[in-house]
PDB file of N, CA and C in Angstrom:
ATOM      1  N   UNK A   1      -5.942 -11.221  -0.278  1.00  0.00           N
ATOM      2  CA  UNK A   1      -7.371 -11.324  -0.069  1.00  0.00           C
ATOM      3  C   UNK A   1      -8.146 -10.394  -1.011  1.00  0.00           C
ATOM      4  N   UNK A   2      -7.766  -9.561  -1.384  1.00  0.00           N
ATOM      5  CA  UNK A   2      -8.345  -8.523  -1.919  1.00  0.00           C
ATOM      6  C   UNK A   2      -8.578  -9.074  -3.295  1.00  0.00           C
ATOM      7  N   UNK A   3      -7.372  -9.366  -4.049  1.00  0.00           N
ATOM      8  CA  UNK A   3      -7.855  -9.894  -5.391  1.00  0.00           C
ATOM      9  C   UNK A   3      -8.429 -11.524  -5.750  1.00  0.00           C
ATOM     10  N   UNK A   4      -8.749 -12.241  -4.392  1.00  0.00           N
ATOM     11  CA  UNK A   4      -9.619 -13.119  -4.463  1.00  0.00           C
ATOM     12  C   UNK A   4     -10.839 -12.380  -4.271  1.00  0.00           C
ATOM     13  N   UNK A   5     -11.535 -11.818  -3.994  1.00  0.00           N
ATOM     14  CA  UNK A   5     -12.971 -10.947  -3.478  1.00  0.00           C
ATOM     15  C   UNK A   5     -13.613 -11.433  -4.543  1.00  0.00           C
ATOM     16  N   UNK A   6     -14.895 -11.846  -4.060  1.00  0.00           N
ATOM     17  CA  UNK A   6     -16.083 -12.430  -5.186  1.00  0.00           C
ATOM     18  C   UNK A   6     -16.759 -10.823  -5.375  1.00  0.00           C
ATOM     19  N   UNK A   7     -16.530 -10.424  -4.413  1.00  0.00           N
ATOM     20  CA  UNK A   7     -17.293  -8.739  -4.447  1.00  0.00           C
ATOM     21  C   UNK A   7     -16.354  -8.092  -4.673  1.00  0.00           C
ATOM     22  N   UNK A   8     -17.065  -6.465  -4.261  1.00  0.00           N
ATOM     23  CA  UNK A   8     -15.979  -5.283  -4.745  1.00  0.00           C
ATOM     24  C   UNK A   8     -15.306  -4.920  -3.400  1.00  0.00           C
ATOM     25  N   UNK A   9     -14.274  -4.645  -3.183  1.00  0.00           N
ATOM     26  CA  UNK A   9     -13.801  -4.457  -2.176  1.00  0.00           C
ATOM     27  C   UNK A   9     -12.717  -2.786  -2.624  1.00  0.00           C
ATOM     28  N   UNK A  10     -12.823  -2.023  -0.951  1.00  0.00           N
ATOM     29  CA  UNK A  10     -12.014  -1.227  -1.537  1.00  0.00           C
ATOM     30  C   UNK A  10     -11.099  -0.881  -0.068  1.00  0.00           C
ATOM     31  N   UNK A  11      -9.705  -0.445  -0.445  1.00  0.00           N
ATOM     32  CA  UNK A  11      -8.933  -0.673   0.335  1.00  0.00           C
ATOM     33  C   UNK A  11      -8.075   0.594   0.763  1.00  0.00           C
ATOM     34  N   UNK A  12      -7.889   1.395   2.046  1.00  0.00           N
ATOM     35  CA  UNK A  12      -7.625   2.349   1.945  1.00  0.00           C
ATOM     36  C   UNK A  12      -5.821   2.138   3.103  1.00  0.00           C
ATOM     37  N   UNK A  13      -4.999   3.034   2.795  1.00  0.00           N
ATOM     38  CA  UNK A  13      -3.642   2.911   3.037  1.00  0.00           C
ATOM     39  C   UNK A  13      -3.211   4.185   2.871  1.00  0.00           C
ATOM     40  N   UNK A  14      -2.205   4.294   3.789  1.00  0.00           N
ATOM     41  CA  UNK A  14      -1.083   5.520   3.397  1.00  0.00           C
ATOM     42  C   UNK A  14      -0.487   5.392   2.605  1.00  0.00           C
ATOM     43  N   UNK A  15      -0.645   6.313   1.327  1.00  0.00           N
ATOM     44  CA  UNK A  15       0.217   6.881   0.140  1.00  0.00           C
ATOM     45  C   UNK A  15       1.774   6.612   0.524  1.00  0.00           C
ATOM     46  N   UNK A  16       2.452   5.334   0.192  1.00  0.00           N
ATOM     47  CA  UNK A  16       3.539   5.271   0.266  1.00  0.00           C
ATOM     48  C   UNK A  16       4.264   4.557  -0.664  1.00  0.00           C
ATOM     49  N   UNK A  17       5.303   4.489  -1.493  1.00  0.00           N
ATOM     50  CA  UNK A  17       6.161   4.119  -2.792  1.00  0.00           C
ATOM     51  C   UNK A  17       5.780   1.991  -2.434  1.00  0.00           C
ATOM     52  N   UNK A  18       6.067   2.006  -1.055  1.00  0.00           N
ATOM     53  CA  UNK A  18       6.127   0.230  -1.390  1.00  0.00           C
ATOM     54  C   UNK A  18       4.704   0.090  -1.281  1.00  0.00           C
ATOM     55  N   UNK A  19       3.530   0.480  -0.799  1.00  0.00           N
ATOM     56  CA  UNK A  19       2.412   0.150  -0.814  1.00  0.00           C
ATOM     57  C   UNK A  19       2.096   0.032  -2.650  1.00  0.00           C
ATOM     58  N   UNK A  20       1.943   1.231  -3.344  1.00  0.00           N
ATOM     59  CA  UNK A  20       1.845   1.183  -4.640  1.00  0.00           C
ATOM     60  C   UNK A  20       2.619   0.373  -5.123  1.00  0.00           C
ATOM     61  N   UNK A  21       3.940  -0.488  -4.956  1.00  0.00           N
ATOM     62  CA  UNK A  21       4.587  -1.227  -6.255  1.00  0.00           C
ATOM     63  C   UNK A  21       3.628  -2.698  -5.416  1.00  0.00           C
ATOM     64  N   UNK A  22       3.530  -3.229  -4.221  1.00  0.00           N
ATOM     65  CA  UNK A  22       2.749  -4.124  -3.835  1.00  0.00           C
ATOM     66  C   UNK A  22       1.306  -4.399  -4.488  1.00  0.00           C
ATOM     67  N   UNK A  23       0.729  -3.374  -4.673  1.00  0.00           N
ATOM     68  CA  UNK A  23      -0.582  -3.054  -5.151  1.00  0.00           C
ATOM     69  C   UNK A  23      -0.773  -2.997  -6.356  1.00  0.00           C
ATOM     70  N   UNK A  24       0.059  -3.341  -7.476  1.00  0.00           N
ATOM     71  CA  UNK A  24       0.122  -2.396  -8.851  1.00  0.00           C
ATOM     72  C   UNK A  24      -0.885  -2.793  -9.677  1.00  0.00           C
ATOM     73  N   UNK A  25      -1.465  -3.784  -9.571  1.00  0.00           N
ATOM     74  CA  UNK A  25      -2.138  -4.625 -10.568  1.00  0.00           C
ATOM     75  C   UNK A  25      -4.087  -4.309 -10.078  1.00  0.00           C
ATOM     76  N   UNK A  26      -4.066  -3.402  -8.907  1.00  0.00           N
ATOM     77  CA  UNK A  26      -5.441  -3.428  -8.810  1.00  0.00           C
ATOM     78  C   UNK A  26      -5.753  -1.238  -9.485  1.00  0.00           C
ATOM     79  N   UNK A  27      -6.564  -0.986  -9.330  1.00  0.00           N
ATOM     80  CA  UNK A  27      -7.070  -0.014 -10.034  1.00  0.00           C
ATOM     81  C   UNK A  27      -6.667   1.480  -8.514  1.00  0.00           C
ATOM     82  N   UNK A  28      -6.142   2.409  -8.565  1.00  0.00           N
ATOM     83  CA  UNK A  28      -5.952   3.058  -7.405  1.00  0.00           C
ATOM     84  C   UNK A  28      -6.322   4.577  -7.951  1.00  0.00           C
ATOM     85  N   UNK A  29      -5.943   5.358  -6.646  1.00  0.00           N
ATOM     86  CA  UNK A  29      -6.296   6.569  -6.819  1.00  0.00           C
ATOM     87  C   UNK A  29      -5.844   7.379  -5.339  1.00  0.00           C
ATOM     88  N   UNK A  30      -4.935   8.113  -5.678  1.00  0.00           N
ATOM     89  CA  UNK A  30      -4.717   8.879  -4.464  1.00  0.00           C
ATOM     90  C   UNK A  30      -5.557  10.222  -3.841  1.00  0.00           C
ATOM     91  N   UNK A  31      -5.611  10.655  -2.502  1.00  0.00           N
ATOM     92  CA  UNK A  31      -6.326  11.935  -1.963  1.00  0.00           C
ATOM     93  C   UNK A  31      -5.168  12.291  -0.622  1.00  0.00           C
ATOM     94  N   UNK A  32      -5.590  13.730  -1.200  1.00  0.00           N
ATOM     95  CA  UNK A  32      -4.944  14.616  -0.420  1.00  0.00           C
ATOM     96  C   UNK A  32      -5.836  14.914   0.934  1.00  0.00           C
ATOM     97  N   UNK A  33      -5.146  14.251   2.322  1.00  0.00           N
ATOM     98  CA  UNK A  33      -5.455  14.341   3.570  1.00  0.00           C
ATOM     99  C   UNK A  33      -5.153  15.021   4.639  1.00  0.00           C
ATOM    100  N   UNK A  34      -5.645  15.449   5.495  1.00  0.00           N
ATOM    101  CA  UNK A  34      -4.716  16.360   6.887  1.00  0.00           C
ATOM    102  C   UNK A  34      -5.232  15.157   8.000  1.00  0.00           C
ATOM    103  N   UNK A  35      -3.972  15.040   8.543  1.00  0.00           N
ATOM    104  CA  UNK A  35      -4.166  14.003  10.058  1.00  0.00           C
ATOM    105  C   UNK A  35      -4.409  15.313  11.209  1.00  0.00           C
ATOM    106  N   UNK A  36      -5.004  15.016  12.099  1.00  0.00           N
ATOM    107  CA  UNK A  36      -4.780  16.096  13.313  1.00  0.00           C
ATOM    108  C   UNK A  36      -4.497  15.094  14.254  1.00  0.00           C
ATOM    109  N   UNK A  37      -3.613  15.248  15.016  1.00  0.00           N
ATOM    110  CA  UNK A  37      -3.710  14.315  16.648  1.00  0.00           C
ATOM    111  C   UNK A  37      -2.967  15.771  17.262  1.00  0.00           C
ATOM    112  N   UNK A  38      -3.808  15.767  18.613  1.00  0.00           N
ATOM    113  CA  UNK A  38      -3.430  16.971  19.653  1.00  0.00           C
ATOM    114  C   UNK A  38      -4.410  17.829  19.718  1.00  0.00           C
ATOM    115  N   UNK A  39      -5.069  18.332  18.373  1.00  0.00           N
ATOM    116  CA  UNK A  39      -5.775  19.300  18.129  1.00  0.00           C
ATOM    117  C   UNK A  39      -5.180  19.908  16.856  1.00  0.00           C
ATOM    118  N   UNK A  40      -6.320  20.604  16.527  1.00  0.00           N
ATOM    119  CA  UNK A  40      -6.378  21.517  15.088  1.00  0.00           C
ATOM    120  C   UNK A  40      -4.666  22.398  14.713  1.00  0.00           C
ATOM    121  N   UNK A  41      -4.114  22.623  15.689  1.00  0.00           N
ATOM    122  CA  UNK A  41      -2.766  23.456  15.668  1.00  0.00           C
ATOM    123  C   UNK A  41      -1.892  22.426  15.316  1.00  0.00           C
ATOM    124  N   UNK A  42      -2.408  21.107  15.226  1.00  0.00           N
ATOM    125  CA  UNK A  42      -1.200  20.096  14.738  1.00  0.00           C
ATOM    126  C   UNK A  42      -1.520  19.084  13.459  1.00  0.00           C
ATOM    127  N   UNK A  43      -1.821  20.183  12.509  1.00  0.00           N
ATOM    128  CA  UNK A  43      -2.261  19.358  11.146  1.00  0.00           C
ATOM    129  C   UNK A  43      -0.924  19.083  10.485  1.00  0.00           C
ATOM    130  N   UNK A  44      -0.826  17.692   9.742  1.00  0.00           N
ATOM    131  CA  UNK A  44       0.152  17.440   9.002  1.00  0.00           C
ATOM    132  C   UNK A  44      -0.470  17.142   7.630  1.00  0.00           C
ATOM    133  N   UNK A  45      -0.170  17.923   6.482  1.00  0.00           N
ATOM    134  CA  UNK A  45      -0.572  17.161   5.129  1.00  0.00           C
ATOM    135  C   UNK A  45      -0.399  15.768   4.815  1.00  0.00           C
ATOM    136  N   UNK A  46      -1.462  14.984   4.592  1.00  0.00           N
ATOM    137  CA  UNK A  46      -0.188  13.991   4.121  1.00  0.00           C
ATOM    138  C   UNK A  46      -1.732  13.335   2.894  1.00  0.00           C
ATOM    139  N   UNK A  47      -1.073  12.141   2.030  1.00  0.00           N
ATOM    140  CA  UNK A  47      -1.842  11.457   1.193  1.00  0.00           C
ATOM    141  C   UNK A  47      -2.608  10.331   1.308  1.00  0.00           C
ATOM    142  N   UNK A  48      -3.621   9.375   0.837  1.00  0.00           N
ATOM    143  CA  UNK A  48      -3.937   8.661   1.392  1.00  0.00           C
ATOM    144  C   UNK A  48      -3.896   7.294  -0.169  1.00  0.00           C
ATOM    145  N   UNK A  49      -3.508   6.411  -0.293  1.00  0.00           N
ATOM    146  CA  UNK A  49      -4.193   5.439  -1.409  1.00  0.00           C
ATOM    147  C   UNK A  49      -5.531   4.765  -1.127  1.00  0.00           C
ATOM    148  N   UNK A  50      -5.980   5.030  -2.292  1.00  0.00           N
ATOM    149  CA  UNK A  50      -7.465   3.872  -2.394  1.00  0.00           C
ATOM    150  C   UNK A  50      -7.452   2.996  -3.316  1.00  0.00           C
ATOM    151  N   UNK A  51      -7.723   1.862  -2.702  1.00  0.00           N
ATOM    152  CA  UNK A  51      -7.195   0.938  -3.603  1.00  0.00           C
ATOM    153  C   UNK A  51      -8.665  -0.412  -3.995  1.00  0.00           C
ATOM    154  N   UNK A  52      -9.094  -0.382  -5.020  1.00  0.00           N
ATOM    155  CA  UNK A  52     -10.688  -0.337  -5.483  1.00  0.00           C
ATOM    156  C   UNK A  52     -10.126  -2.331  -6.183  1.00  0.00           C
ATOM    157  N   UNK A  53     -10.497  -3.321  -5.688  1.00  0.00           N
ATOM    158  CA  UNK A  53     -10.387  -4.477  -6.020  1.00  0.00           C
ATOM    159  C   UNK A  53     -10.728  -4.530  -7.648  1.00  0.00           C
ATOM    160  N   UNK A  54     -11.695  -3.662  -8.030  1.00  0.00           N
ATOM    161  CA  UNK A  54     -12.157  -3.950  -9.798  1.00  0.00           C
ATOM    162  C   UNK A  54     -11.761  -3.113 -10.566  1.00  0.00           C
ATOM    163  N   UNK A  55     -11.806  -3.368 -11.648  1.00  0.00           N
ATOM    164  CA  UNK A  55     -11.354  -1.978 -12.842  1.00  0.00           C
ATOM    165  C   UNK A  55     -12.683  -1.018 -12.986  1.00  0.00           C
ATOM    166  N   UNK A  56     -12.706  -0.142 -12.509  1.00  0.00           N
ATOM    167  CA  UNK A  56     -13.339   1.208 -12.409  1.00  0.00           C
ATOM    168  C   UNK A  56     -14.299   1.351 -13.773  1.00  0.00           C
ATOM    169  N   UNK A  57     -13.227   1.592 -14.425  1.00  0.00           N
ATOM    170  CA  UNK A  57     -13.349   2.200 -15.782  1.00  0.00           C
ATOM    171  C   UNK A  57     -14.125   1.156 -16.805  1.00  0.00           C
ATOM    172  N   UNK A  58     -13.797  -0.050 -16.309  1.00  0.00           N
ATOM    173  CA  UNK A  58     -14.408  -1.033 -17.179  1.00  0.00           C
ATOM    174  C   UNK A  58     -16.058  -1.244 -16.766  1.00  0.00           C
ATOM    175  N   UNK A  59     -16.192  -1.197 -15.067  1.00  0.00           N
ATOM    176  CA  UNK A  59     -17.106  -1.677 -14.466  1.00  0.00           C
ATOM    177  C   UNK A  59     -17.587  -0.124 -13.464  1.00  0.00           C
ATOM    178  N   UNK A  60     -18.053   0.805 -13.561  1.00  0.00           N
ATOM    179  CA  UNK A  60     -18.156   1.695 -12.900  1.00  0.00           C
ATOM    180  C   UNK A  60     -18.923   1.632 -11.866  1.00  0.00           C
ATOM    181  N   UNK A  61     -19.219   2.112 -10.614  1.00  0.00           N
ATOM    182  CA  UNK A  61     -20.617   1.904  -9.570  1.00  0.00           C
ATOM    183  C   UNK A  61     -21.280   3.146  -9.965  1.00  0.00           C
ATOM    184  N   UNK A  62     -22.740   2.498  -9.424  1.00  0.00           N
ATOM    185  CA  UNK A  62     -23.491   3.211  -9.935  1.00  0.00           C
ATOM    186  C   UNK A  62     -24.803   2.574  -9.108  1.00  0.00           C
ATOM    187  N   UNK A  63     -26.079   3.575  -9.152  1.00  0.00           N
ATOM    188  CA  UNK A  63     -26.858   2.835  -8.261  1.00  0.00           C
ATOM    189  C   UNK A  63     -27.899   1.724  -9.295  1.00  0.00           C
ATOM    190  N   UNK A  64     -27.730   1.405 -10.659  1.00  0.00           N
ATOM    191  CA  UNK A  64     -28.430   1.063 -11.588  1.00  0.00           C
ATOM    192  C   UNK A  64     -27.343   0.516 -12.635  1.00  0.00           C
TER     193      UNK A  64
END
């Protein structure tokens, strides 16, 4: 669905090896995340993918 989109679509997922080889062909970018469940004493690092339907670089957003 994503790379049919007449629009821009952007797609967010856990940073994981089969997500990225599934994904390879759209434009991505990873961030560094903390999950909490329980409360603040139970942070786990972990990563997140964003995964942007258009080429960025070609087509940038912008408000103009």
């Amino acid at each position: 669905m994503l790379g049919g989109s007449h629009g821009r679509a952007i797609l967010t997922l856990n940073n994981h090896p089969a997500m990225r080889a599934l994904l390879v062909q759209f434009d991505t970018e990873c961030v560094d995340i903390q999950y909490i469940v329980g409360g603040a004493g139970n942070a786990a690092p972990r990563s997140e993918l964003i995964i942007y339907s258009w080429d960025r670089a070609k087509d940038p957003v912008g408000l103009f």
